[in-house]
N, C-alpha and C. Protein backbone atom coordinates (compact mmCIF):
# COMPACT_ATOMS: atom_id res chain seq x y z
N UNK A 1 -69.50 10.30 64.00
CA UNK A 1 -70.24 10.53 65.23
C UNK A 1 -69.87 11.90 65.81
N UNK A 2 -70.75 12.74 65.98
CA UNK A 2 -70.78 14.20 66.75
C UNK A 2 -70.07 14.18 68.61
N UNK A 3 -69.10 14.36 68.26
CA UNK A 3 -68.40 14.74 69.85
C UNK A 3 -67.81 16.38 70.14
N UNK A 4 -68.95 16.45 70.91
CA UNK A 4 -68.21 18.29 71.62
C UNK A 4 -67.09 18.00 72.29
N UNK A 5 -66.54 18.84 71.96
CA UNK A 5 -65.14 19.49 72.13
C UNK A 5 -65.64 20.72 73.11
N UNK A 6 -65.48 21.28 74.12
CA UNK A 6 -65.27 22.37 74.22
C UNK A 6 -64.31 23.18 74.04
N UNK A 7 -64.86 24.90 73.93
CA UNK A 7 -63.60 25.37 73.83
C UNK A 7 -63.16 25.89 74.96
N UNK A 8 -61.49 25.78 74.44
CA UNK A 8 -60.41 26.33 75.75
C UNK A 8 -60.87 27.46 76.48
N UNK A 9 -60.98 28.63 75.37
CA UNK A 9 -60.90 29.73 75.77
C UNK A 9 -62.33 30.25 76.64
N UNK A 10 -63.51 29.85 76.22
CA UNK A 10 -64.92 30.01 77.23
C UNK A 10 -64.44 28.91 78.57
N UNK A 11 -63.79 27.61 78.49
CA UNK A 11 -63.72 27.06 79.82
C UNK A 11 -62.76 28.24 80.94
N UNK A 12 -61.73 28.79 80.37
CA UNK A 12 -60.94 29.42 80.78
C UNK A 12 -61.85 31.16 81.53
N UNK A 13 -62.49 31.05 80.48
CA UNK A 13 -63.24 32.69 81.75
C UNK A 13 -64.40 31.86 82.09
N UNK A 14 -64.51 30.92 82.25
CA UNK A 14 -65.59 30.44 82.86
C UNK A 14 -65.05 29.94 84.45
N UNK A 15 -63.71 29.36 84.00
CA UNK A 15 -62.98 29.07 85.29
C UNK A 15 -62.31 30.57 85.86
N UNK A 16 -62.43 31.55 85.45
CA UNK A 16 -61.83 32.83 86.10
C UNK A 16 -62.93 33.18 86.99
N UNK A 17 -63.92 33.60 85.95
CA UNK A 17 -65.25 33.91 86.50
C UNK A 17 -65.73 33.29 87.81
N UNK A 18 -65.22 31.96 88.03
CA UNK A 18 -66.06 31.12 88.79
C UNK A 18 -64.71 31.40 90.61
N UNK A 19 -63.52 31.40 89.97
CA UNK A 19 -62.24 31.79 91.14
C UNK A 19 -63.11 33.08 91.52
N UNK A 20 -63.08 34.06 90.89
CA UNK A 20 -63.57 35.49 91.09
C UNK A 20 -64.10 35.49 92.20
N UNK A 21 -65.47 34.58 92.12
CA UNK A 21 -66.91 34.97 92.57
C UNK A 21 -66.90 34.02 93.56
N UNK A 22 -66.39 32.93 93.75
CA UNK A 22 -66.83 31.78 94.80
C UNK A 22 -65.09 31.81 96.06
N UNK A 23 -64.01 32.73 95.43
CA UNK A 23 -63.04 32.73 96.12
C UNK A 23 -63.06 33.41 97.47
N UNK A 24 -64.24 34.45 97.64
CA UNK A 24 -64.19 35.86 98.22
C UNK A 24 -64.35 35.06 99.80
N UNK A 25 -64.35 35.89 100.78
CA UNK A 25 -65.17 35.28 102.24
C UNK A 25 -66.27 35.65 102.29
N UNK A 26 -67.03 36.17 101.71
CA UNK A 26 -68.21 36.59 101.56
C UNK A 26 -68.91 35.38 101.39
N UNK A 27 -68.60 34.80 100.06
CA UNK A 27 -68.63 33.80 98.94
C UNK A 27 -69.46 32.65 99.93
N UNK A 28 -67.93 31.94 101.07
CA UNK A 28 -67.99 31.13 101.86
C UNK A 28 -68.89 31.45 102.85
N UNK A 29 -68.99 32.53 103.56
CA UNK A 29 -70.44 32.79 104.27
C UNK A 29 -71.58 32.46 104.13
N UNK A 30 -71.68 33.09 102.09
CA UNK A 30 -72.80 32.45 101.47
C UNK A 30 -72.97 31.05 101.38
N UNK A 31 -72.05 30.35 101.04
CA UNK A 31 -72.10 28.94 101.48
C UNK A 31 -72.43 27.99 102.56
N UNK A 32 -72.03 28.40 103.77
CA UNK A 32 -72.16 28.23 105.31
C UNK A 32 -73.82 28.05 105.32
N UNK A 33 -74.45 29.75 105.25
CA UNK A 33 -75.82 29.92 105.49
C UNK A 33 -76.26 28.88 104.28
N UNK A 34 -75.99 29.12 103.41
CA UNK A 34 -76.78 28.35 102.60
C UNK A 34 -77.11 26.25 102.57
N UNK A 35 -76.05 26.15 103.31
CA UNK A 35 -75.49 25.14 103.44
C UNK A 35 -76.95 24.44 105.25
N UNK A 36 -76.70 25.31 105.74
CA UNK A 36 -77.91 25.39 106.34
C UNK A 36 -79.52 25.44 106.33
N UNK A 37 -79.63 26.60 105.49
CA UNK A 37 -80.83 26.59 104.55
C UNK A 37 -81.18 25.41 104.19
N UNK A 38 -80.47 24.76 103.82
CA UNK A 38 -80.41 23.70 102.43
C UNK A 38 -81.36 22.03 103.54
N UNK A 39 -80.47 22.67 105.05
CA UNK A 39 -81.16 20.95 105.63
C UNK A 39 -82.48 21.62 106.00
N UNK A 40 -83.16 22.44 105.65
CA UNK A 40 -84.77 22.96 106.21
C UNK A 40 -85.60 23.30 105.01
N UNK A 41 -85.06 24.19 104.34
CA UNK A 41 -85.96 24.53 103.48
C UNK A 41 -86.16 23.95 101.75
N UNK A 42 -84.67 24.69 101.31
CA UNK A 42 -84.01 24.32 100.11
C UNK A 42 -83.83 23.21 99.53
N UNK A 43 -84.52 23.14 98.30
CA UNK A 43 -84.70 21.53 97.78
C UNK A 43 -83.29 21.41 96.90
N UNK A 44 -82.23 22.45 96.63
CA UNK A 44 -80.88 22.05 95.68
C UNK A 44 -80.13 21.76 96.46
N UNK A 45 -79.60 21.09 96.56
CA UNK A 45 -78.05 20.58 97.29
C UNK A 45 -77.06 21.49 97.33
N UNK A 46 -76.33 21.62 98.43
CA UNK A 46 -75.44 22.83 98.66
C UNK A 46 -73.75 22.33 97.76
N UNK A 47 -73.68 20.70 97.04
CA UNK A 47 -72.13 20.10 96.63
C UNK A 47 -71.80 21.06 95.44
N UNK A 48 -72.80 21.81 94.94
CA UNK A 48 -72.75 22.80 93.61
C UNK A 48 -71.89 24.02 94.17
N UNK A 49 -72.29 24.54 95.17
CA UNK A 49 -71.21 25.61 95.90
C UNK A 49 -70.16 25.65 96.41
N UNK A 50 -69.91 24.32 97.24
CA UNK A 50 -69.38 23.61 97.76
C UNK A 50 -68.23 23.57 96.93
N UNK A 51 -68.14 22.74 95.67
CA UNK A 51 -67.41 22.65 94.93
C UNK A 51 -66.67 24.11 94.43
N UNK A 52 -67.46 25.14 94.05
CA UNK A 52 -66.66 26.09 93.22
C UNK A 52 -66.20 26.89 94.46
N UNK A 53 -66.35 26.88 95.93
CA UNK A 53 -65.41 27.59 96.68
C UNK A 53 -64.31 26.83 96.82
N UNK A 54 -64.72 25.55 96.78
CA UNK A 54 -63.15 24.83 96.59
C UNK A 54 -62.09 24.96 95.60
N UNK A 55 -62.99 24.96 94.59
CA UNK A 55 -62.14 25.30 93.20
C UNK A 55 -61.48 26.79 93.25
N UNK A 56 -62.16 27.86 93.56
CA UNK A 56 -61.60 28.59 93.78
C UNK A 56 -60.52 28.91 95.13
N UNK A 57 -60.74 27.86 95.93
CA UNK A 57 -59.58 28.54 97.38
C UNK A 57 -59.39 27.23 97.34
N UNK A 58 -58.20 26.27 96.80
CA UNK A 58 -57.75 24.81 97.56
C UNK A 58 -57.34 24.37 98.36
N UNK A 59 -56.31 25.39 98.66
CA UNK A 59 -56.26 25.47 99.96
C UNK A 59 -56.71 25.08 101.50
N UNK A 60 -58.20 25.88 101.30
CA UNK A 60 -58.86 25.63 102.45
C UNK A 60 -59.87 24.37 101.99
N UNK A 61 -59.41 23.41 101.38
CA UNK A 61 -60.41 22.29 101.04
C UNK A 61 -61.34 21.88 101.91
N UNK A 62 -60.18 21.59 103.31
CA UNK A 62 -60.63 20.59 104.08
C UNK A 62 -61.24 21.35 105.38
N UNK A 63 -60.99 22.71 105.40
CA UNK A 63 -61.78 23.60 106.48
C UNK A 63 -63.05 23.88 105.74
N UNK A 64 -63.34 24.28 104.66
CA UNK A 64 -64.55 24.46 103.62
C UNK A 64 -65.67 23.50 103.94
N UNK A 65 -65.20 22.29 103.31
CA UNK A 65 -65.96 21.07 103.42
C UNK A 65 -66.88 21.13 105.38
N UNK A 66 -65.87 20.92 106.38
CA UNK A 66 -65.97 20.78 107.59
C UNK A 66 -66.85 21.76 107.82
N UNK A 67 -66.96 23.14 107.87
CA UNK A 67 -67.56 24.67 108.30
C UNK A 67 -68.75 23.97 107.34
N UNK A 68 -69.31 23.44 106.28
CA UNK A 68 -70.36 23.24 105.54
C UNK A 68 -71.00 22.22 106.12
N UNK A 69 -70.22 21.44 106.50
CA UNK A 69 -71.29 20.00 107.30
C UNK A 69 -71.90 20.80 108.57
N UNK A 70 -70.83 21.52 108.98
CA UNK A 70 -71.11 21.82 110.13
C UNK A 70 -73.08 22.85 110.61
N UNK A 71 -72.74 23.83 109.47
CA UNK A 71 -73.54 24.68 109.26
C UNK A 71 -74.71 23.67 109.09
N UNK A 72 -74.42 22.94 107.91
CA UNK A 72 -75.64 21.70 107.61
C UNK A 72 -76.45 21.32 109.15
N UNK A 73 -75.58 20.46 110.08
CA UNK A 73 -76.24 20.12 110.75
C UNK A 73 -76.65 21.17 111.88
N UNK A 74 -76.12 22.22 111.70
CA UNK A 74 -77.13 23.25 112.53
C UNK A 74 -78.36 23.34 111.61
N UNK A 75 -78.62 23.84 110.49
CA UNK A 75 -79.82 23.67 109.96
C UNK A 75 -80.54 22.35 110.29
N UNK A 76 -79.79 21.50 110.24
CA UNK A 76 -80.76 20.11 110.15
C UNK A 76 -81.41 20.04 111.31
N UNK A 77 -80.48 20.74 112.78
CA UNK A 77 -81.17 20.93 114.12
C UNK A 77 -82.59 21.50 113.83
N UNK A 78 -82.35 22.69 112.94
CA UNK A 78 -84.05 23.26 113.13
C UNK A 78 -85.15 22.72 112.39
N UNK A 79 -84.81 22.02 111.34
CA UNK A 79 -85.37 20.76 110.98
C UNK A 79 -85.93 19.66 111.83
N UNK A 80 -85.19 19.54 112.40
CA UNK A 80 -85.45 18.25 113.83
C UNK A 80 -86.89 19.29 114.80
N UNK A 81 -86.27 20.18 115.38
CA UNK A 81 -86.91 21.07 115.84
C UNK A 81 -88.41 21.41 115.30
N UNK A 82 -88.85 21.75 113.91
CA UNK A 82 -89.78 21.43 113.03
C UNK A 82 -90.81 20.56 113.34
N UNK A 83 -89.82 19.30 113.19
CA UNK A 83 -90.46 18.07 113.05
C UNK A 83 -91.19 17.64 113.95
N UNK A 84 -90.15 17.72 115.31
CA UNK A 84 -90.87 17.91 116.72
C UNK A 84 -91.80 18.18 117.17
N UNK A 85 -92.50 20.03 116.66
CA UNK A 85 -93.13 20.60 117.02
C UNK A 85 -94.42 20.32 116.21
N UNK A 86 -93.88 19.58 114.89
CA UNK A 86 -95.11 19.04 113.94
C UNK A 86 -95.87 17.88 114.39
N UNK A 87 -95.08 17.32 115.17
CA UNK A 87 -95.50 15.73 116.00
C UNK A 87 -96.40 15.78 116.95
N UNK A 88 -96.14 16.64 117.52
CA UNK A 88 -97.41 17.12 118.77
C UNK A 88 -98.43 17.55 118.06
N UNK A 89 -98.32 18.52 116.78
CA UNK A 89 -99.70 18.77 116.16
C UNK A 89 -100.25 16.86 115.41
N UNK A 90 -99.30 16.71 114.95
CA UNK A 90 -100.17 15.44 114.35
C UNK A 90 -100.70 14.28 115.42
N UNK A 91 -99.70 14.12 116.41
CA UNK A 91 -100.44 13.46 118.00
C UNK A 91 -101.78 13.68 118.54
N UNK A 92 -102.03 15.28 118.23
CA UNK A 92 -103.27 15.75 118.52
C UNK A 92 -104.69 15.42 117.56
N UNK A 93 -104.00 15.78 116.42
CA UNK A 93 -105.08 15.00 115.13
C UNK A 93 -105.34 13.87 115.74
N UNK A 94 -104.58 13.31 115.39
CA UNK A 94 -104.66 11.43 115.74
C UNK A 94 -105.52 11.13 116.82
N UNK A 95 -104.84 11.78 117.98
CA UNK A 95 -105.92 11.70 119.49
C UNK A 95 -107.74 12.14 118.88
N UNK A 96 -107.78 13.46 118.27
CA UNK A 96 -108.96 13.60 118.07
C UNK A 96 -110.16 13.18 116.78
N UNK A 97 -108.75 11.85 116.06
CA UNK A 97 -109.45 11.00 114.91
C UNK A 97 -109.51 12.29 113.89
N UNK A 98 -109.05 13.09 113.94
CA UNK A 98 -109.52 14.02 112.42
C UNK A 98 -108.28 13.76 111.49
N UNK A 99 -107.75 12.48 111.10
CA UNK A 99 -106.89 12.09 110.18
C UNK A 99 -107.27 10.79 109.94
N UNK A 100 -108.32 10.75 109.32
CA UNK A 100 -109.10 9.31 108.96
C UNK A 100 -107.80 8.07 107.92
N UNK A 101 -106.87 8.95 107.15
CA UNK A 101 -106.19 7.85 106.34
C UNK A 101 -104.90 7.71 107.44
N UNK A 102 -104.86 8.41 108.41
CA UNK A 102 -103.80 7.67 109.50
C UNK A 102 -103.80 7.31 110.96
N UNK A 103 -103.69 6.38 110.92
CA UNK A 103 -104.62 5.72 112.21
C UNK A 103 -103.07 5.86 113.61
N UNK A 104 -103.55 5.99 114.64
CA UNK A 104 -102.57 6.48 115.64
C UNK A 104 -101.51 5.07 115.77
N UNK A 105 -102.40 3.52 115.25
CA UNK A 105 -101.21 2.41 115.46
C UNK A 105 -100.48 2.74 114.46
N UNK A 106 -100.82 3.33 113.51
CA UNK A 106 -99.84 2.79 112.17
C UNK A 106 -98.63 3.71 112.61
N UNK A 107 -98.89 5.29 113.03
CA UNK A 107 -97.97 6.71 113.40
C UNK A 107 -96.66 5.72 114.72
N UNK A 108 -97.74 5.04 115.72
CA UNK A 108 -97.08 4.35 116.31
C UNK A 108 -95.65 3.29 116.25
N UNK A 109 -96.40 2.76 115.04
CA UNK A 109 -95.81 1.48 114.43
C UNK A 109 -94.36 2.07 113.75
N UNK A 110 -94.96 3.36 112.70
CA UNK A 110 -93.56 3.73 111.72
C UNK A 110 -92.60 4.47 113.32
N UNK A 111 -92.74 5.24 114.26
CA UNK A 111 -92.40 5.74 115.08
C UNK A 111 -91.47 4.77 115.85
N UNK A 112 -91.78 4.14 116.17
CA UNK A 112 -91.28 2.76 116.35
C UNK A 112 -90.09 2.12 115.65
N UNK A 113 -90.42 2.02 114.22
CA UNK A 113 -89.40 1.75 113.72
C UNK A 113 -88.40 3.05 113.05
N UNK A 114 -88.77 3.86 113.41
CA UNK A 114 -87.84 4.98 113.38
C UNK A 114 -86.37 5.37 114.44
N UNK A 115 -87.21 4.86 115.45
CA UNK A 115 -86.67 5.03 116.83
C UNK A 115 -85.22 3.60 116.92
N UNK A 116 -85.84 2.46 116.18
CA UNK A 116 -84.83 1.06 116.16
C UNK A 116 -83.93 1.98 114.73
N UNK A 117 -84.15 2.01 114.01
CA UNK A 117 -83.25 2.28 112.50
C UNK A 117 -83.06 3.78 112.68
N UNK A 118 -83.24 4.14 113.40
CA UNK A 118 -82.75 6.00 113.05
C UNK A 118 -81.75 6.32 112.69
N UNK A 119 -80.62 5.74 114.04
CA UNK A 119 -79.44 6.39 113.73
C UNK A 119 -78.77 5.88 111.94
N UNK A 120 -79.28 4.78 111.77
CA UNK A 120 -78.96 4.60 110.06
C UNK A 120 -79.71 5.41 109.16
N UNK A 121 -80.63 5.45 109.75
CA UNK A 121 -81.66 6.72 108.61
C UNK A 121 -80.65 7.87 108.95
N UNK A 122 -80.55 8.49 109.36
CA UNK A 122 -79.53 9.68 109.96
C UNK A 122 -78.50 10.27 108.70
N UNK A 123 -78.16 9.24 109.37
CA UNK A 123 -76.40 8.54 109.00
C UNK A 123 -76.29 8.86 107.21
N UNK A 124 -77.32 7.50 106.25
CA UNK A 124 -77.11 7.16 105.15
C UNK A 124 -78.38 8.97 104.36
N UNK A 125 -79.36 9.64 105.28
CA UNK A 125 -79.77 10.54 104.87
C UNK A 125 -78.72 11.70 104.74
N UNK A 126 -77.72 11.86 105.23
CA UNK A 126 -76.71 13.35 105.68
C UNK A 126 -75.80 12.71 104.40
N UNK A 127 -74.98 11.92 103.84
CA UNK A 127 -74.35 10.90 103.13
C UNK A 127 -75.20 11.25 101.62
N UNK A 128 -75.96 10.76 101.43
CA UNK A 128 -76.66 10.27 100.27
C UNK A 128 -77.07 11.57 99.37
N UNK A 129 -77.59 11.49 98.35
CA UNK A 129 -77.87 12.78 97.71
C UNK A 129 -79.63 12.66 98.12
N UNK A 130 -80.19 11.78 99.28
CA UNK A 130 -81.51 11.94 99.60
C UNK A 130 -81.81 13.17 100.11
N UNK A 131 -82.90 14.09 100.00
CA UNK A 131 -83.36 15.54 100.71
C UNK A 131 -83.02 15.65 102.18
N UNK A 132 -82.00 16.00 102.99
CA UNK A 132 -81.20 16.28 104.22
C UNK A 132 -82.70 16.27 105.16
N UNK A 133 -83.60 17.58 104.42
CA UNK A 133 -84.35 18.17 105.07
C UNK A 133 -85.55 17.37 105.68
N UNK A 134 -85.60 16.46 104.40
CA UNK A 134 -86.39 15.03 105.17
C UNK A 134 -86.34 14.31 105.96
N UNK A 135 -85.21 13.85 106.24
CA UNK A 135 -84.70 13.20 107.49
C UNK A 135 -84.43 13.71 108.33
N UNK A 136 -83.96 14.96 108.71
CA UNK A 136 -84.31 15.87 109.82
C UNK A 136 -85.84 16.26 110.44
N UNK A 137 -86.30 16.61 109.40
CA UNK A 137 -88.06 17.09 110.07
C UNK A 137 -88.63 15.63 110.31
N UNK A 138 -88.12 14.67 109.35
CA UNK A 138 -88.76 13.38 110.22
C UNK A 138 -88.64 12.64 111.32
N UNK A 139 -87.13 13.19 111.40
CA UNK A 139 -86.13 12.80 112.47
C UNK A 139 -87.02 13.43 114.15
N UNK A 140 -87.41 14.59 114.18
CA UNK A 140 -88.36 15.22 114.82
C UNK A 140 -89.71 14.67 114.94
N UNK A 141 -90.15 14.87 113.94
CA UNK A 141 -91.65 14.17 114.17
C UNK A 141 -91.82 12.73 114.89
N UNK A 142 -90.70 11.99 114.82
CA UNK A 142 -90.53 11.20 115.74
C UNK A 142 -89.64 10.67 117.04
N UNK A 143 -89.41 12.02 117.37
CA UNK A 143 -88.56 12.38 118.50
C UNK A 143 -87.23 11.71 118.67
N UNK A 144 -86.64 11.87 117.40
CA UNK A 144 -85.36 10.77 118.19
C UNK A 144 -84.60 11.93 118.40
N UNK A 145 -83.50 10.92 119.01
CA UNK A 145 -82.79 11.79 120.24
C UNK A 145 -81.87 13.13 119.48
N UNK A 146 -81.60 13.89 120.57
CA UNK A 146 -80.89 14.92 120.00
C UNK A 146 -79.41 15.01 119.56
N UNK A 147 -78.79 14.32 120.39
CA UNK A 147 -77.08 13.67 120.11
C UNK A 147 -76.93 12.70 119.40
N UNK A 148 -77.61 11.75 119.27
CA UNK A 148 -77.29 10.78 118.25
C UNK A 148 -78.05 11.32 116.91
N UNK A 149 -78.53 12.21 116.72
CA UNK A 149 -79.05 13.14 115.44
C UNK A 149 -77.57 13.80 114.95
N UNK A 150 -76.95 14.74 116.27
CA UNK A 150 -76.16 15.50 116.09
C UNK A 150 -74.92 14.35 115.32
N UNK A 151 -74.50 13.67 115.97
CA UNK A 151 -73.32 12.40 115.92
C UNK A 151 -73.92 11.63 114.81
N UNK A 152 -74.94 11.57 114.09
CA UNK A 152 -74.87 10.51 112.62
C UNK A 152 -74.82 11.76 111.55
N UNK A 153 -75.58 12.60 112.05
CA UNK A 153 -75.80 13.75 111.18
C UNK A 153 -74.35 14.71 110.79
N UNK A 154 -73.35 14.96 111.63
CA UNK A 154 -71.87 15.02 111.56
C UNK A 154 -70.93 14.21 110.76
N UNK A 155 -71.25 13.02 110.88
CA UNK A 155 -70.09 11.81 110.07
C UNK A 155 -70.79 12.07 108.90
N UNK A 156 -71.89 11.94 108.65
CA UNK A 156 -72.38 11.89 107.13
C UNK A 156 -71.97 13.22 106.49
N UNK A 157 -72.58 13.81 106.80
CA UNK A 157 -72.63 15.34 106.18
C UNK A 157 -70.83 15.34 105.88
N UNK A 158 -70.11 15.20 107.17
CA UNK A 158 -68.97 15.99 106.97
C UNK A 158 -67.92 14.66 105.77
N UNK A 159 -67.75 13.47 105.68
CA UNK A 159 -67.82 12.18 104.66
C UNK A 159 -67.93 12.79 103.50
N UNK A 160 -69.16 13.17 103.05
CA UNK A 160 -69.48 13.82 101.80
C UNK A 160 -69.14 14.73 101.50
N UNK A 161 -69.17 15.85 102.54
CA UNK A 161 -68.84 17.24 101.79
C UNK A 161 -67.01 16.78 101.69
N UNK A 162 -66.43 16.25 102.33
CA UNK A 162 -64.87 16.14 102.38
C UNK A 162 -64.70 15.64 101.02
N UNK A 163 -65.58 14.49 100.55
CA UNK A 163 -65.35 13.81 99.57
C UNK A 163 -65.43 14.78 98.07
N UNK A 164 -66.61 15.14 98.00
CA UNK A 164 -66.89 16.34 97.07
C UNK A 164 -65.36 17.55 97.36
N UNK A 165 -65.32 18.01 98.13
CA UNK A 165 -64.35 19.26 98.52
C UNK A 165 -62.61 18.27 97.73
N UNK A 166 -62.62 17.06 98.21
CA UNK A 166 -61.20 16.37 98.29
C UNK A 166 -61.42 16.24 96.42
N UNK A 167 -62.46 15.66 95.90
CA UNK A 167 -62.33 15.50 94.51
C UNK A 167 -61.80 16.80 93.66
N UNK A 168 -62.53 17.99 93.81
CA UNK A 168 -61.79 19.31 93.48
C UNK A 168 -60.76 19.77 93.94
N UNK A 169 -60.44 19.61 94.84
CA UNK A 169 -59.30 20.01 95.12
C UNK A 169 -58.16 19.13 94.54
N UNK A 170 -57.94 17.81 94.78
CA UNK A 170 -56.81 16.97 94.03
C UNK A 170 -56.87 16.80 92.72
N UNK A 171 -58.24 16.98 91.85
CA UNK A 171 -58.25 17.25 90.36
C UNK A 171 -58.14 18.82 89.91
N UNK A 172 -58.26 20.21 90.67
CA UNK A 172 -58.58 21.27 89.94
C UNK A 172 -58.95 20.90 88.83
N UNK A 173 -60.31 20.47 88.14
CA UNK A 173 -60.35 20.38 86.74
C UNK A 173 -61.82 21.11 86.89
N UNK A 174 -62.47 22.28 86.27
CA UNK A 174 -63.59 22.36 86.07
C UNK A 174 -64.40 21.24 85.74
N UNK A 175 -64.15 20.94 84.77
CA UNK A 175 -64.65 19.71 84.05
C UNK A 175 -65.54 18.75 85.31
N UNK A 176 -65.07 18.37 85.98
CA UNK A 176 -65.26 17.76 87.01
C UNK A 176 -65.90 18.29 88.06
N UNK A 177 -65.88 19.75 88.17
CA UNK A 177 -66.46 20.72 89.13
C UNK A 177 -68.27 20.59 87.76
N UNK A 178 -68.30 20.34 86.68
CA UNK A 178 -69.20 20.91 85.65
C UNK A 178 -70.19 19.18 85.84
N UNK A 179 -69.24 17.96 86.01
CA UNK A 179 -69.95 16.63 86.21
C UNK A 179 -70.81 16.68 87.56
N UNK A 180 -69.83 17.05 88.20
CA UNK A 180 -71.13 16.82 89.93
C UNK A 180 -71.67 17.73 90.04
N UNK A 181 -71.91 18.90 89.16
CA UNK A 181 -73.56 19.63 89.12
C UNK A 181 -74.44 19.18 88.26
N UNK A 182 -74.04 18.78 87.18
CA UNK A 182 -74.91 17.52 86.21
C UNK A 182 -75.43 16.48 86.87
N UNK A 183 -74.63 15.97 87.59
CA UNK A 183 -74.88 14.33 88.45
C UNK A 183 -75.75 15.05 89.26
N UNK A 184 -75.88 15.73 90.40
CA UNK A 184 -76.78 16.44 91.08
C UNK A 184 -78.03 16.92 90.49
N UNK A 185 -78.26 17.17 89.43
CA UNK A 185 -79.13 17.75 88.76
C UNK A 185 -80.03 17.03 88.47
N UNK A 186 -79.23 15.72 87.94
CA UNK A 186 -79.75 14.24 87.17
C UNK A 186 -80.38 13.57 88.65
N UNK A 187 -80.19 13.78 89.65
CA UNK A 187 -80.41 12.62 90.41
C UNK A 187 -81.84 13.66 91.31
N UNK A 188 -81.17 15.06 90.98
CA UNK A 188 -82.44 15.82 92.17
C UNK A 188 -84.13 15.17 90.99
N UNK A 189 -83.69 15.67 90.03
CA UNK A 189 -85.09 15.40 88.72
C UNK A 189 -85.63 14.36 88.84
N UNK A 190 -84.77 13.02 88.73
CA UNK A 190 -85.29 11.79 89.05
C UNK A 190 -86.29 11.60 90.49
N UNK A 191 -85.66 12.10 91.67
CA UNK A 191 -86.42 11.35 92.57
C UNK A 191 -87.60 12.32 93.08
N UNK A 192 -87.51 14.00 91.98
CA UNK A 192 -89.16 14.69 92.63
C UNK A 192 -89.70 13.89 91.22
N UNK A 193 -89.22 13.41 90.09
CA UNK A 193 -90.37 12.41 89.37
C UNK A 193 -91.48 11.53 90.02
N UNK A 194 -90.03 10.60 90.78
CA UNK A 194 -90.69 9.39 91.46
C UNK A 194 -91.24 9.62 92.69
N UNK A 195 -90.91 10.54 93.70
CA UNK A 195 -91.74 11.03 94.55
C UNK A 195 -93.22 11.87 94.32
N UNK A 196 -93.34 11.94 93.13
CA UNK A 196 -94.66 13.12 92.47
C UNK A 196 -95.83 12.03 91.73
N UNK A 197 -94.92 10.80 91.50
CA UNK A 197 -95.84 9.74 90.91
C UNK A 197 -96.11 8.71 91.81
């Protein structure tokens, strides 16, 4: 049976390469913003960066992780913000019937139950490898509140990124920095499948 082996010596400038480039403060800046980006626009997950500034600075594991949630849920604010401002346009459709497949009870109805389950939508969206950016702009479109956005959107985000940041850091193993961009990869593919079908 065929089992790769890698070799030492490419993991080894692959792990230099990767200290080099993700160690810098620059690096982490890029991370921060991006990390932001990521709850509005950006459909890749920021745990891929995340990880190799950790790998490269261990140090700062647990400030890394924290400054990334953090940034997150400022993005996710303008997300919310988005969503908000998208709600009044679709309120207006609705009022003037020019959205024939959505009727103002049904907008009502999901709104509704957005407003009872949010803070768990929040919560398990900032947490989960589900699109951040979704649950923020939806989070908006149906006005839920702004502090309990901020406060589910905080525990989650910052949970995960600690968790991701704490795994590299107490393993330094590339290897492992090389699985949760695979696992990420595997799970982003799957759900624009099932969301596209």
């Amino acid at each position: 049976m065929f089992k790769w082996v890698p070799d030492s010596s490419k993991l080894n400038a692959i792990s230099s390469y990767i200290k080099r480039k993700a160690g810098s403060h620059k690096a982490r800046w890029g991370l921060y913003f991006y990390s932001a980006l990521e709850s509005v626009i950006i459909p890749v997950p920021v745990d891929p960066l995340l990880a190799a500034c950790v790998y490269s600075a261990p140090k700062r594991w647990w400030k890394i992780a924290i400054w990334t949630a953090i940034y997150s849920v400022l993005g996710g604010l303008i997300g919310l913000g988005l969503g908000w401002f998208m709600g009044d346009i679709v309120s207006f459709l609705l009022l003037n019937e020019r959205l024939p497949f959505l009727s103002a009870k049904k907008f009502e109805a999901v709104s509704t139950g957005f407003l009872e389950h949010g803070i768990l939508i929040v919560l398990l969206g900032a947490f989960t490898p589900l699109p951040f950016k979704l649950v923020s702009i939806t989070a908006g479109l149906f006005h839920f509140g702004v502090l309990p956005f901020i406060a589910a959107a905080l525990i989650g985000r910052s949970i995960r990124f600690l968790l991701v940041a704490g795994l590299i850091k107490y393993h330094q193993n590339l290897k492992i920095l090389i699985l949760i961009s695979s696992i990420i990869g595997i799970v982003i593919t799957v759900s624009y499948i099932k969301i596209s079908h």
